[in-house]
Protein backbone atom coordinates (compact mmCIF):
# COMPACT_ATOMS: atom_id res chain seq x y z
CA UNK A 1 -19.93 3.59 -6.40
CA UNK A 2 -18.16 3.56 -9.41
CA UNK A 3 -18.73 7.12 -10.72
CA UNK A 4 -17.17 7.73 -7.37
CA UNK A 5 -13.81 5.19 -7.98
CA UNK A 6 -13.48 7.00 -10.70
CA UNK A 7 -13.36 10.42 -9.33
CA UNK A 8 -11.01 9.31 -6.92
CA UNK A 9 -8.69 7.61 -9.14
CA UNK A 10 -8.61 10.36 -11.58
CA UNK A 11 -7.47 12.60 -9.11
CA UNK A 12 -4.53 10.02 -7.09
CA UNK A 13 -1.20 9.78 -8.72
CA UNK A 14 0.25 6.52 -8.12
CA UNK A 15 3.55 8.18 -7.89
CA UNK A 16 2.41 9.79 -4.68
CA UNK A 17 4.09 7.81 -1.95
CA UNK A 18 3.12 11.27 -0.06
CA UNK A 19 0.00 9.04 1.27
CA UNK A 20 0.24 5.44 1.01
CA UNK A 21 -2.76 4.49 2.59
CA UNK A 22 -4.60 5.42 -0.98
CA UNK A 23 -3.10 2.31 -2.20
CA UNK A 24 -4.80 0.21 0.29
CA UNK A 25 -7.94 2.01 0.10
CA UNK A 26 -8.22 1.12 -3.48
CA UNK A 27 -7.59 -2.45 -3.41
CA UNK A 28 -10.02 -2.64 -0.59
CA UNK A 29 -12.65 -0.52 -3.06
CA UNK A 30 -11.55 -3.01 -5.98
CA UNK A 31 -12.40 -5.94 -3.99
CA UNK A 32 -15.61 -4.66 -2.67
CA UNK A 33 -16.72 -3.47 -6.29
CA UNK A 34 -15.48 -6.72 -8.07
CA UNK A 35 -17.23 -8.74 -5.02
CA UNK A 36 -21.02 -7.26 -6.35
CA UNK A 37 -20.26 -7.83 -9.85
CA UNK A 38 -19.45 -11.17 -9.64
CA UNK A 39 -20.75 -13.87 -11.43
CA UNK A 40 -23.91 -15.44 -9.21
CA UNK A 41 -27.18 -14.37 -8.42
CA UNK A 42 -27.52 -10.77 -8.73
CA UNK A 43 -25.52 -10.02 -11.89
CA UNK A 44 -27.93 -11.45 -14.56
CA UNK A 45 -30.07 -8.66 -13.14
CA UNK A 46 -27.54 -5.87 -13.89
CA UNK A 47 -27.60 -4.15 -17.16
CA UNK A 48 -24.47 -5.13 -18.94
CA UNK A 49 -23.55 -1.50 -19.69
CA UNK A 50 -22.96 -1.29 -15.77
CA UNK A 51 -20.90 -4.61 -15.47
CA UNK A 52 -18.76 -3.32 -17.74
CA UNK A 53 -18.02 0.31 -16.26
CA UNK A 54 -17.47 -1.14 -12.93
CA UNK A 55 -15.28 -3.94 -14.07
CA UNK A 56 -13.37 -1.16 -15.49
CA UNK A 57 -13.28 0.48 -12.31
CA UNK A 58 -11.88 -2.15 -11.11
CA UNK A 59 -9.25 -2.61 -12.96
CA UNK A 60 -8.33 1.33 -12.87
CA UNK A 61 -7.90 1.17 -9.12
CA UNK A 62 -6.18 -1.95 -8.84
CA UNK A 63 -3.58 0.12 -11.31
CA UNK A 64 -3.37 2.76 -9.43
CA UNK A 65 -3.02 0.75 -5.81
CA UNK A 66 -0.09 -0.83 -7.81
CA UNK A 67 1.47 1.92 -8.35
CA UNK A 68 1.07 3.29 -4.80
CA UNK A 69 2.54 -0.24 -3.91
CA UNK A 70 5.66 0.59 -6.22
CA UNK A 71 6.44 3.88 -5.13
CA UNK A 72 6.42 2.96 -1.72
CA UNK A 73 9.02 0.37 -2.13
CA UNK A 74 11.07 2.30 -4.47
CA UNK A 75 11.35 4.36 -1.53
CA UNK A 76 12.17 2.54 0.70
CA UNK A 77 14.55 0.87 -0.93
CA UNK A 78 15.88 4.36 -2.06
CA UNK A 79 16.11 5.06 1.26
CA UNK A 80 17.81 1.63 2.54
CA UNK A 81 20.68 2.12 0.25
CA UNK A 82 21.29 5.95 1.71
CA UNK A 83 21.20 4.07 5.17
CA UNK A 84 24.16 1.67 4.16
């Protein structure tokens, strides 16, 4: 799962507001990853090499969903002050 946020993070540019839905996808991956890694029963059991990648994960895509955030508002605010 996190070989594959990575993949897909690599490859989004948060400047993209060309597809803004990417930006929600990875804030719903981030929450899903950081949900399994944290603290409680099962992650005593993980190696600790693996916490730490996906934590990192985690923190890449929430990044990158912030900057799909960004650019969409910069947009549309771009956009409102054409409109007036």
């Amino acid at each position: 799962m996190a070989s594959a946020g990575d993949r897909a993070i690599a490859t989004t540019p948060g400047s993209d507001i060309g597809t803004p839905q990417v930006g929600l996808r990875m804030v719903l991956f981030a929450g899903e990853l950081a949900a399994a890694i944290q603290p409680g029963q099962y992650r005593g059991e993980l190696p600790a090499s693996l916490v730490a990648a996906c934590e990192q994960t985690v923190t890449a895509a929430t990044l990158v969903a912030a900057e799909c955030l960004a650019g969409l508002v910069q947009t549309v605010q771009t956009l409102s002050a054409l409109a007036t």
